[in-house]
C-alpha atoms as a PDB file:
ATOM      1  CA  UNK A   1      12.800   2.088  15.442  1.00  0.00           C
ATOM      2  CA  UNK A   2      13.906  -1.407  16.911  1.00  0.00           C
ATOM      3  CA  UNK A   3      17.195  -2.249  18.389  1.00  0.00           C
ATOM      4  CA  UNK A   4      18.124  -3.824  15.360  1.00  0.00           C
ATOM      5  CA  UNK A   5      17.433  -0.456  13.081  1.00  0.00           C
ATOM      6  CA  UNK A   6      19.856   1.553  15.086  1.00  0.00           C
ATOM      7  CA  UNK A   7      22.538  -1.308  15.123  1.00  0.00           C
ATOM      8  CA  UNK A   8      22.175  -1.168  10.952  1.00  0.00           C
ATOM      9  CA  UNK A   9      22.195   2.500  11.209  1.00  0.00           C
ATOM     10  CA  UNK A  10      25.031   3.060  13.058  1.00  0.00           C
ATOM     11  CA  UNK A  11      27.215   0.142  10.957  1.00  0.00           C
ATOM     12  CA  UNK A  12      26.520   2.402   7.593  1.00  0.00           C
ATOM     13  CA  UNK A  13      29.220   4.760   6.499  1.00  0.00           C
ATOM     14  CA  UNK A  14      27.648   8.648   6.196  1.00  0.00           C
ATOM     15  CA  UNK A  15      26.780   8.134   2.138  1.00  0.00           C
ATOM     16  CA  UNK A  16      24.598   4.554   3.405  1.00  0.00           C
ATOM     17  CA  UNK A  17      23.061   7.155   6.558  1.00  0.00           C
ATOM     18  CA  UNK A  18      22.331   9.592   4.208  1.00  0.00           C
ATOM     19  CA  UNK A  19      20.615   7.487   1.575  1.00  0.00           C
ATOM     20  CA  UNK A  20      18.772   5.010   4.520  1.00  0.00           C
ATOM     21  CA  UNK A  21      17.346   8.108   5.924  1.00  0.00           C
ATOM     22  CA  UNK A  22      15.739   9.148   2.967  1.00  0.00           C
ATOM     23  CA  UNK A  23      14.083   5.903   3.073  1.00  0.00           C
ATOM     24  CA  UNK A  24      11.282   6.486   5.095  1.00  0.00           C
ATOM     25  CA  UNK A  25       8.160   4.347   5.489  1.00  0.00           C
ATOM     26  CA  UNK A  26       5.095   6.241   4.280  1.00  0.00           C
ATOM     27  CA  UNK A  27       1.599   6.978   5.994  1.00  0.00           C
ATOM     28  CA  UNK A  28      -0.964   4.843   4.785  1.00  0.00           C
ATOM     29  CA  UNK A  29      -2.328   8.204   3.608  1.00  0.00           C
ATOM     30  CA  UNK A  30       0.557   8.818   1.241  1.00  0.00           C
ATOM     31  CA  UNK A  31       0.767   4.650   0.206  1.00  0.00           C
ATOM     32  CA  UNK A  32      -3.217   5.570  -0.836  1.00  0.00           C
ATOM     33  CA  UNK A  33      -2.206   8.394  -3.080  1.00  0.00           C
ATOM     34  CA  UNK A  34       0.510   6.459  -4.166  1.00  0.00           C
ATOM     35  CA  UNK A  35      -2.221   3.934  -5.709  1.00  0.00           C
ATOM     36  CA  UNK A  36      -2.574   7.098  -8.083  1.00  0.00           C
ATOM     37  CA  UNK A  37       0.499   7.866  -9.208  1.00  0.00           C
ATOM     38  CA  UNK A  38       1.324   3.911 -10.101  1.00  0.00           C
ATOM     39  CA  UNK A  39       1.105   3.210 -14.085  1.00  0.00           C
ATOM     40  CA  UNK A  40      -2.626   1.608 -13.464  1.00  0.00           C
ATOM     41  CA  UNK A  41      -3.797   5.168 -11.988  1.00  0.00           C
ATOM     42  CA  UNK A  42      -6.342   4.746 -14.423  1.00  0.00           C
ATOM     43  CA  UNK A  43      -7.938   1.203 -12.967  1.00  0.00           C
ATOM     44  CA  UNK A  44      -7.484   3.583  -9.347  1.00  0.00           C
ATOM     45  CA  UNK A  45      -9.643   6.036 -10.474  1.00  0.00           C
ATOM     46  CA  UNK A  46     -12.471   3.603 -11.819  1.00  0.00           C
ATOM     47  CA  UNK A  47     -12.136   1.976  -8.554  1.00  0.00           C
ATOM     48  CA  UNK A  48     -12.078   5.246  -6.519  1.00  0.00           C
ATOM     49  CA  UNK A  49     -15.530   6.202  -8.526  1.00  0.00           C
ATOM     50  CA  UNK A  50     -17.391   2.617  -8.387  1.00  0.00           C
ATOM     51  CA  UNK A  51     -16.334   2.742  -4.564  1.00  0.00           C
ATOM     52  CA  UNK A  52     -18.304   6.046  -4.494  1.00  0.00           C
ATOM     53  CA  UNK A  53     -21.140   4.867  -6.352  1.00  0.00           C
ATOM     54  CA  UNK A  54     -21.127   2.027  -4.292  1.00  0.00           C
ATOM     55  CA  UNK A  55     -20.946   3.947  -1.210  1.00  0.00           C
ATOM     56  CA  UNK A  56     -24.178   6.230  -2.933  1.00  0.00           C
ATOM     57  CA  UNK A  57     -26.431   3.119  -3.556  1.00  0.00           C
ATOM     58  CA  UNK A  58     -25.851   1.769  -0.329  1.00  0.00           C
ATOM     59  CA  UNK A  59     -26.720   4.683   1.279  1.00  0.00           C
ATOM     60  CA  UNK A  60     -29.826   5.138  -0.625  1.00  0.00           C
ATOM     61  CA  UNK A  61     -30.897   1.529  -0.163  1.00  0.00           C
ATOM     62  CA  UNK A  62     -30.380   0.980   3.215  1.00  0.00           C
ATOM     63  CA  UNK A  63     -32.330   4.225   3.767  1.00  0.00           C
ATOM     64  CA  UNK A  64     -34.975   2.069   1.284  1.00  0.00           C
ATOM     65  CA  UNK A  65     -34.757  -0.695   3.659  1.00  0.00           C
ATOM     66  CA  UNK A  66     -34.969   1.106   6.529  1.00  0.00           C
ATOM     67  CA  UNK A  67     -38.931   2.521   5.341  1.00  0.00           C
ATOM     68  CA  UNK A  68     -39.818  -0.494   4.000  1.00  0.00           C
ATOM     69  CA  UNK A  69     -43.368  -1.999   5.159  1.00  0.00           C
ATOM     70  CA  UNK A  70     -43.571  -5.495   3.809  1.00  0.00           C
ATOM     71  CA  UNK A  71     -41.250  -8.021   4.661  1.00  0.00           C
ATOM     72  CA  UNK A  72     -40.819  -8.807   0.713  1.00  0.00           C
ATOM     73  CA  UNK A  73     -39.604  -5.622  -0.036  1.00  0.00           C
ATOM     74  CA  UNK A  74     -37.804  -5.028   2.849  1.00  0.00           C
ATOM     75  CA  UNK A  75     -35.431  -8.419   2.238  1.00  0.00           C
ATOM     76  CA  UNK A  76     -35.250  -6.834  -1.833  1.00  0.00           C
ATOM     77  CA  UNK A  77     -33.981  -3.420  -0.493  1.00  0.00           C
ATOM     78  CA  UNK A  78     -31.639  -5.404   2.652  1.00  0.00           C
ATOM     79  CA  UNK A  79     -29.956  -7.824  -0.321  1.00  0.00           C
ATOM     80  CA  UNK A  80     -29.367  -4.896  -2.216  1.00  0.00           C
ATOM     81  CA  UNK A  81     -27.661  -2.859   0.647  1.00  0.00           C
ATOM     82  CA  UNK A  82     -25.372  -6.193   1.133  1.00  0.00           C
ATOM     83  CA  UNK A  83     -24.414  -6.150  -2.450  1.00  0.00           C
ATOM     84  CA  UNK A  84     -23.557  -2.641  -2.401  1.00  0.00           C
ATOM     85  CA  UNK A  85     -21.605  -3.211   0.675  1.00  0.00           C
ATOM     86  CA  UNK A  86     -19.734  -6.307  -0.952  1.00  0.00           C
ATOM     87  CA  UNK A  87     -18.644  -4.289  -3.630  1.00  0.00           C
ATOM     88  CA  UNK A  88     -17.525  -1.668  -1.633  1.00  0.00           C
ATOM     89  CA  UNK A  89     -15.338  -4.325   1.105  1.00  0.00           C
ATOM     90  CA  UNK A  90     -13.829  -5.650  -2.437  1.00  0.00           C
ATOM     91  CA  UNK A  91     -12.437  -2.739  -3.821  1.00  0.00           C
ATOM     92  CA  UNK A  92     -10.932  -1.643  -0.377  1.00  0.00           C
ATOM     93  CA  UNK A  93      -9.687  -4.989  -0.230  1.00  0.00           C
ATOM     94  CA  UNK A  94      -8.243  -5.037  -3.488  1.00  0.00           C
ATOM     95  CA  UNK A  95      -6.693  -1.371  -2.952  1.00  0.00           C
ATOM     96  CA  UNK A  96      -5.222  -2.247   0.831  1.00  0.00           C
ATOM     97  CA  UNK A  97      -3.395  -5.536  -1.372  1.00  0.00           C
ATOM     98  CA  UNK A  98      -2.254  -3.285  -4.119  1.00  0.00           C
ATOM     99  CA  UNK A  99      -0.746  -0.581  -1.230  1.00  0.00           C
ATOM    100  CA  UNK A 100       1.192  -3.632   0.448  1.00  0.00           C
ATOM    101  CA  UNK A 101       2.414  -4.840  -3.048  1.00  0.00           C
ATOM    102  CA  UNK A 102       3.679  -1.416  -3.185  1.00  0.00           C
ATOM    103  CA  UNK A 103       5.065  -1.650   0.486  1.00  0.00           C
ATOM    104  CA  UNK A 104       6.849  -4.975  -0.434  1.00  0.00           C
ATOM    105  CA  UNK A 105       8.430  -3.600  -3.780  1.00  0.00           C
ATOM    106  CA  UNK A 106       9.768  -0.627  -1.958  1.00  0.00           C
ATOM    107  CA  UNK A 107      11.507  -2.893   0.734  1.00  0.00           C
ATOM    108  CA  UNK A 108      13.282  -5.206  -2.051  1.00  0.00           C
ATOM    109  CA  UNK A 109      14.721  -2.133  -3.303  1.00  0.00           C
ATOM    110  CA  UNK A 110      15.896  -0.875   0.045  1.00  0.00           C
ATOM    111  CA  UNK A 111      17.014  -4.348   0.537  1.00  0.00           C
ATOM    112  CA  UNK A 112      18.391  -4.184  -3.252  1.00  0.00           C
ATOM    113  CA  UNK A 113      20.026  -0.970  -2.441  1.00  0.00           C
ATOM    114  CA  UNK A 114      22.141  -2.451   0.563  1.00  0.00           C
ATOM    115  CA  UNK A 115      23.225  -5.554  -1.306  1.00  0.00           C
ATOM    116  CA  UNK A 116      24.658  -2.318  -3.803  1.00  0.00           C
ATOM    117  CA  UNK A 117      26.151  -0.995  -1.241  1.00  0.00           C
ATOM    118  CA  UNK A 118      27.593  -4.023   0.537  1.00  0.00           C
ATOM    119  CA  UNK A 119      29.273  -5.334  -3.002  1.00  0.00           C
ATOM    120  CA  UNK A 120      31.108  -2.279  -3.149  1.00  0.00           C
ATOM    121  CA  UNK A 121      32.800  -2.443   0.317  1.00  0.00           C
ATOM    122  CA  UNK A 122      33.793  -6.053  -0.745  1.00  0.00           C
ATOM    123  CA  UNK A 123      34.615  -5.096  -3.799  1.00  0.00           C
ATOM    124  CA  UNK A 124      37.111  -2.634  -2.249  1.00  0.00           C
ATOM    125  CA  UNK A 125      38.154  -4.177   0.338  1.00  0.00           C
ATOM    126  CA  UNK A 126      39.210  -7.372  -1.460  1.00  0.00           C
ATOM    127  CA  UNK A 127      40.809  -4.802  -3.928  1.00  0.00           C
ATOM    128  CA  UNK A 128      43.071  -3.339  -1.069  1.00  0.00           C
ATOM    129  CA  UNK A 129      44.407  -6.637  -0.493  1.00  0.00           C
ATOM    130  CA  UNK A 130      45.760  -8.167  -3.299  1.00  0.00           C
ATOM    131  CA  UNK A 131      49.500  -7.371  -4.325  1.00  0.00           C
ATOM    132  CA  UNK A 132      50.495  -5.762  -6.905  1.00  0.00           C
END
């Protein structure tokens, strides 16, 4: 944590502390399996499985490429690879963007969450000092 971290930690009252420490940023690991448990799990998994099949082909190809005698089908069996590896950069790309969309969405809420919590301390604080 930064300097600024601990000087927001220490200003929250225990309830804030208690909720602020339950707010912990995830692994990239655990923001991955996240991308599963999201309501388009589904798209996820087709990814997941065209990323493998990707993966499969371009193994197989380049291993084409790689025993290839003529220069012809050597450059058929190299453009192949590269499209296999395309696909493959794409949907990581498109997964790591999804992730930080997820990243962002949980820091409005934590930033949602002490908005909450600073309302209420107005709220009661202005309520303390008006008369009666």
């Amino acid at each position: 944590m930064d300097k600024f971290d601990d000087a927001l930690r220490e200003a929250l009252g225990d309830e804030e502390r208690k909720v602020w420490d339950e707010l912990v940023d995830p692994t990239p690991l655990q923001m991955a399996g996240d991308l599963f448990r999201s309501r388009l799990r589904w798209f996820h998994v087709v990814a997941a499985i065209e990323a493998l099949v990707a993966l499969g082909l371009g193994v197989w190809t380049l291993s084409k490429f790689l025993a290839a005698d003529e220069a012809l089908t050597a450059l058929r069996w190299g453009l192949a690879f590269v499209g296999c590896a395309w696909a493959l950069w794409a949907i990581k790309m498109w997964s790591w963007l999804q992730m930080q969309r997820y990243a962002l969405t949980r820091e409005l809420k934590r930033l949602e969450l002490q908005v909450v919590h600073l309302s209420t301390r107005i709220d009661a604080t202005v309520g303390e000092g008006e008369p009666s």
